[in-house]
PDB file of N, CA and C in Angstrom:
ATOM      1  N   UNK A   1      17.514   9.184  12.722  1.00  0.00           N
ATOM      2  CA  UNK A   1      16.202   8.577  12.893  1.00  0.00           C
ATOM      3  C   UNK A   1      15.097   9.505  12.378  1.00  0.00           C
ATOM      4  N   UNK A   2      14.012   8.758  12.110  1.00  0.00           N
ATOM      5  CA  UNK A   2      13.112   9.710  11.028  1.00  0.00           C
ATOM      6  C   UNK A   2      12.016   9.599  12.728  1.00  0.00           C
ATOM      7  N   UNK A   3      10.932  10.667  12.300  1.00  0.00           N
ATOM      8  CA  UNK A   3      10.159  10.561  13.202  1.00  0.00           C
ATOM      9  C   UNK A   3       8.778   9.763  12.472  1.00  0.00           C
ATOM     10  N   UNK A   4       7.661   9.458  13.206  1.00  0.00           N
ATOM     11  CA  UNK A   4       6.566   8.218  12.635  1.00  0.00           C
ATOM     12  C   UNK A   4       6.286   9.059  11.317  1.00  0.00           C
ATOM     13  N   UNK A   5       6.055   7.827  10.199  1.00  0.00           N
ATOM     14  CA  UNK A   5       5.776   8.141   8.856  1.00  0.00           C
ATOM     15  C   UNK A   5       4.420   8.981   8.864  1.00  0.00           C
ATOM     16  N   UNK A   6       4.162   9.347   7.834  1.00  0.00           N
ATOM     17  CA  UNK A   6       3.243  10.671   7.233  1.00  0.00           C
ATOM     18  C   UNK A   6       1.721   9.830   7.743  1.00  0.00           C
ATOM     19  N   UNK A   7       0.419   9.827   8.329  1.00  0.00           N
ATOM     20  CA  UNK A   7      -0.786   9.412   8.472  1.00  0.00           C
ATOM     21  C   UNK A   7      -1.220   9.011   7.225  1.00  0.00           C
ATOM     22  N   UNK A   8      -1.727   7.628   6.835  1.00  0.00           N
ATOM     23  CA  UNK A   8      -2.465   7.316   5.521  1.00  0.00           C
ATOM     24  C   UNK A   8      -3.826   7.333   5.875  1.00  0.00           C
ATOM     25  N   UNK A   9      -4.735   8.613   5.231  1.00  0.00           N
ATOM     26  CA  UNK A   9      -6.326   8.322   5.525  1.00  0.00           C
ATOM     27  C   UNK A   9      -6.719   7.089   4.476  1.00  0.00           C
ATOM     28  N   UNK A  10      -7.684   6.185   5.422  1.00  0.00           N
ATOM     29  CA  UNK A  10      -7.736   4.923   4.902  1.00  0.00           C
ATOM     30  C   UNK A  10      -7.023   3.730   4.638  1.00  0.00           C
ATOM     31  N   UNK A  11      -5.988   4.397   5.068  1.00  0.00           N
ATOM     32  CA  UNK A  11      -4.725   2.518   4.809  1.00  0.00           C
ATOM     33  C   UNK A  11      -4.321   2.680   6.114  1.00  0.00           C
ATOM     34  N   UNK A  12      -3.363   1.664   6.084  1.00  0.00           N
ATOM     35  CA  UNK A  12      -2.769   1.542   7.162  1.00  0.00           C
ATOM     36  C   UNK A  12      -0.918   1.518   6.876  1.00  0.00           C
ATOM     37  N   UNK A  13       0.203   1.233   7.886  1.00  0.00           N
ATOM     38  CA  UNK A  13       1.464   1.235   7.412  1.00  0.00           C
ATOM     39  C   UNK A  13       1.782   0.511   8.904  1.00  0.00           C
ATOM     40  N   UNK A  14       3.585  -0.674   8.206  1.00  0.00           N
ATOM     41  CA  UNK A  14       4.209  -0.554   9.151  1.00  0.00           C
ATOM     42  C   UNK A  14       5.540  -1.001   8.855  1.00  0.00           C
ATOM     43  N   UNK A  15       6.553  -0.179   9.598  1.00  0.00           N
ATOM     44  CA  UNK A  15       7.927   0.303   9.531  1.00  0.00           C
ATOM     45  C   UNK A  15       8.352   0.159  10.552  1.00  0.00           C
ATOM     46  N   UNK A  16       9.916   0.482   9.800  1.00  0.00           N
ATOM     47  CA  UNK A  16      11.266   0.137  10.173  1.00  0.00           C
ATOM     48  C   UNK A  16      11.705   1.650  10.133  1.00  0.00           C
ATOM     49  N   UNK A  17      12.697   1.399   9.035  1.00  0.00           N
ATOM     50  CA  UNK A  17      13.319   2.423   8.295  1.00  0.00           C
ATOM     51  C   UNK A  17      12.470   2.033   6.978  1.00  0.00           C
ATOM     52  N   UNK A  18      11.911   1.269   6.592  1.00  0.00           N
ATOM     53  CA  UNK A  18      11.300   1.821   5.385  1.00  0.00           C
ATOM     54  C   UNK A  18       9.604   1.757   5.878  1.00  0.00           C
ATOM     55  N   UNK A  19       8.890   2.126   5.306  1.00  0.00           N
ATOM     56  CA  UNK A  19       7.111   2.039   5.246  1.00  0.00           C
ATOM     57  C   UNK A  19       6.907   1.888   4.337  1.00  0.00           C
ATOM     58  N   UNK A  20       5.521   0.351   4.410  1.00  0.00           N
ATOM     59  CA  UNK A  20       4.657  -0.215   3.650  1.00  0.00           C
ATOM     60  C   UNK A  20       3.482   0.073   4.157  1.00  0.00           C
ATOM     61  N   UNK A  21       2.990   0.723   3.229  1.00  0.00           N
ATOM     62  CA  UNK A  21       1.356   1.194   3.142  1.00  0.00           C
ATOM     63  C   UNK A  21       0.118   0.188   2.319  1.00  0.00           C
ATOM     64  N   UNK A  22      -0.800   0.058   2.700  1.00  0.00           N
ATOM     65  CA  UNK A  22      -1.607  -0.645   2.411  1.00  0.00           C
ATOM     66  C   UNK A  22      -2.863  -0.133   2.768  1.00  0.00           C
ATOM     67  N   UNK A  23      -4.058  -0.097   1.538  1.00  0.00           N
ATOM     68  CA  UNK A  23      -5.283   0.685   1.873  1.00  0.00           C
ATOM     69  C   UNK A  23      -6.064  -0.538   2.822  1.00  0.00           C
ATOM     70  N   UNK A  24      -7.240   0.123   2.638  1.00  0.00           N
ATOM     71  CA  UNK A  24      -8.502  -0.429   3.236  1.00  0.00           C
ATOM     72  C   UNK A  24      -8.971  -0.817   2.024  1.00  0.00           C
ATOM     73  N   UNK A  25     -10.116  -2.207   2.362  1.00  0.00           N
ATOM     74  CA  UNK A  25     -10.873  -2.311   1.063  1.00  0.00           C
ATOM     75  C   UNK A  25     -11.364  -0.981   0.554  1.00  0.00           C
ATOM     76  N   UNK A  26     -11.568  -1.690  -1.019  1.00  0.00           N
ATOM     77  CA  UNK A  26     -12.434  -0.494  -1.391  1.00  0.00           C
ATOM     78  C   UNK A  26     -11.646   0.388  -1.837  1.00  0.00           C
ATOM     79  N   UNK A  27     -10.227   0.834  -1.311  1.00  0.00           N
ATOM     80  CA  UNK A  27      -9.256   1.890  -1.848  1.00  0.00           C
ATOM     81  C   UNK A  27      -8.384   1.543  -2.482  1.00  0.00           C
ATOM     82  N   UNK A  28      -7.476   2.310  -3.369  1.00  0.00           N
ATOM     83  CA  UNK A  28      -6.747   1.808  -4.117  1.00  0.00           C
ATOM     84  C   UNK A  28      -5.439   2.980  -3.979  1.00  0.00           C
ATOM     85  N   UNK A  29      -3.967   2.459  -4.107  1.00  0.00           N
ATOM     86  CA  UNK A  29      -2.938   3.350  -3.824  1.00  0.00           C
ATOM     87  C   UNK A  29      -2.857   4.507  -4.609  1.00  0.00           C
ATOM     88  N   UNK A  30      -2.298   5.692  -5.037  1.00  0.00           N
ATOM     89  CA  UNK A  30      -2.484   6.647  -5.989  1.00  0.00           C
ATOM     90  C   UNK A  30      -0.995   6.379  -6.894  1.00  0.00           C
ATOM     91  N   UNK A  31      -0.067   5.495  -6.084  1.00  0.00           N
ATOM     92  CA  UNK A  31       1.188   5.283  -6.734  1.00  0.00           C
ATOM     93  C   UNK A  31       1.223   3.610  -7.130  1.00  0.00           C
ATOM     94  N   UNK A  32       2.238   3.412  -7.657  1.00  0.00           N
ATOM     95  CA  UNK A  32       1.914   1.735  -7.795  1.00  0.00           C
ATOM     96  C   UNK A  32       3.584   1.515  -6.498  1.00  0.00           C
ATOM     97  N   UNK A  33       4.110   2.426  -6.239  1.00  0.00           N
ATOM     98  CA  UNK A  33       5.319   1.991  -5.050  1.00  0.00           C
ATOM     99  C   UNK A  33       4.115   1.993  -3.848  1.00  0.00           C
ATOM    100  N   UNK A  34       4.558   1.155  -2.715  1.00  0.00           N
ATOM    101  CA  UNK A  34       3.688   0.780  -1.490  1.00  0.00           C
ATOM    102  C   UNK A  34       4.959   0.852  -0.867  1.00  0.00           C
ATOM    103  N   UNK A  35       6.159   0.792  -0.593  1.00  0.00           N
ATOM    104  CA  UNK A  35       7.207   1.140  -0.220  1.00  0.00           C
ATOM    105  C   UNK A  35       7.926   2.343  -0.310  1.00  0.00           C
ATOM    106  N   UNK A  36       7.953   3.076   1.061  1.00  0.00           N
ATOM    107  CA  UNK A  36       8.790   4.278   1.284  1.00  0.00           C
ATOM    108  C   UNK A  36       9.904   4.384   2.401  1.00  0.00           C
ATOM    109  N   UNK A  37      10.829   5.006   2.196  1.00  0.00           N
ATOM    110  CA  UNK A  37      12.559   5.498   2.512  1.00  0.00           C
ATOM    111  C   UNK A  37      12.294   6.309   3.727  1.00  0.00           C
ATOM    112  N   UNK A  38      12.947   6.258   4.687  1.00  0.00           N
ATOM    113  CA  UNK A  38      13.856   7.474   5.382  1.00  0.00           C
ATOM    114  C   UNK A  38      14.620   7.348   4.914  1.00  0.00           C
ATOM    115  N   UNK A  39      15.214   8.820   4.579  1.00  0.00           N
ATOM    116  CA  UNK A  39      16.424   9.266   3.781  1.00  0.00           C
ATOM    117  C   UNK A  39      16.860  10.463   4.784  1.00  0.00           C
ATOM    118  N   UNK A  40      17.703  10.681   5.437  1.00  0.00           N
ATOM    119  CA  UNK A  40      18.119  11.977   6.157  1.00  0.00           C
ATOM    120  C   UNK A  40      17.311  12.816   7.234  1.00  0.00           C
ATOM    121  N   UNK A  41      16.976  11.448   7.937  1.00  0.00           N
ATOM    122  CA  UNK A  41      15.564  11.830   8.687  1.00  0.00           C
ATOM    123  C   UNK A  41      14.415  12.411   8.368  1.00  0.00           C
ATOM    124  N   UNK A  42      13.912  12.152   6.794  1.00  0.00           N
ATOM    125  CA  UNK A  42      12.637  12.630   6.584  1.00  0.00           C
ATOM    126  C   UNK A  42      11.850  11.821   5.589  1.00  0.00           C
ATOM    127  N   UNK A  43      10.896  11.452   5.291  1.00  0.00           N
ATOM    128  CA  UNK A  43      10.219  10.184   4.718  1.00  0.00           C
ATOM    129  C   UNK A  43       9.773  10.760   3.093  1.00  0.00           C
ATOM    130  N   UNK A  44      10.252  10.015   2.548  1.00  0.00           N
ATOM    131  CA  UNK A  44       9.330  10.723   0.993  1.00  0.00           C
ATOM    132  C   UNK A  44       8.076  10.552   0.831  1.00  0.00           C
ATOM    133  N   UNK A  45       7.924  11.208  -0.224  1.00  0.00           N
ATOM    134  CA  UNK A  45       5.946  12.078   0.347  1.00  0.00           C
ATOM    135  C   UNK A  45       5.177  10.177   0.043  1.00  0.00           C
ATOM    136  N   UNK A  46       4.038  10.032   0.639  1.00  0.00           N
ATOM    137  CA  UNK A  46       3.729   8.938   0.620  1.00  0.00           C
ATOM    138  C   UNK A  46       2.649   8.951  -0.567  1.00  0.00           C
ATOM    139  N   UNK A  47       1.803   7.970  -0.715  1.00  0.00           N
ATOM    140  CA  UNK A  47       0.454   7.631  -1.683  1.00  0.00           C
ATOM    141  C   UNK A  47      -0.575   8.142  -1.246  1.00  0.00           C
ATOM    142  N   UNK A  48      -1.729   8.241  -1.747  1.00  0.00           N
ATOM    143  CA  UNK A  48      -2.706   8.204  -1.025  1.00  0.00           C
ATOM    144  C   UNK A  48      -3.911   7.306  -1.364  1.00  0.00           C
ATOM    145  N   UNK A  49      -4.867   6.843  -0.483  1.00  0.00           N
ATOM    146  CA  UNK A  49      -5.461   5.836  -1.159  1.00  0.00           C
ATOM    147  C   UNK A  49      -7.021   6.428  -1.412  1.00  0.00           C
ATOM    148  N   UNK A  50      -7.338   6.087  -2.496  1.00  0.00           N
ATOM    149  CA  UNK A  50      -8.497   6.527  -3.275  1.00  0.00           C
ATOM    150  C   UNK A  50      -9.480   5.881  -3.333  1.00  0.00           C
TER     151      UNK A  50
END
């Protein structure tokens, strides 16, 4: 089990085993994936929104 995904300033997220991130108006993702993994109990690095 992974522990709660990484804090998105300005978006929001919600998970399972995977996390979907989604900004706030006005922001935009820094990646075009909005979908992230636990992999071996640890989350790959997330987006950030701009």
């Amino acid at each position: 089990t992974c522990p709660p995904p990484p804090y998105l300033e300005n978006g929001d997220f919600n998970t399972i085993t995977i996390v979907s991130y989604t900004c706030k108006p006005y922001y935009v993702l820094t990646k075009q994936q909005d979908q992230y993994k636990c992999v071996d109990g640890k989350w790959d690095t997330p987006p950030k929104c701009l």
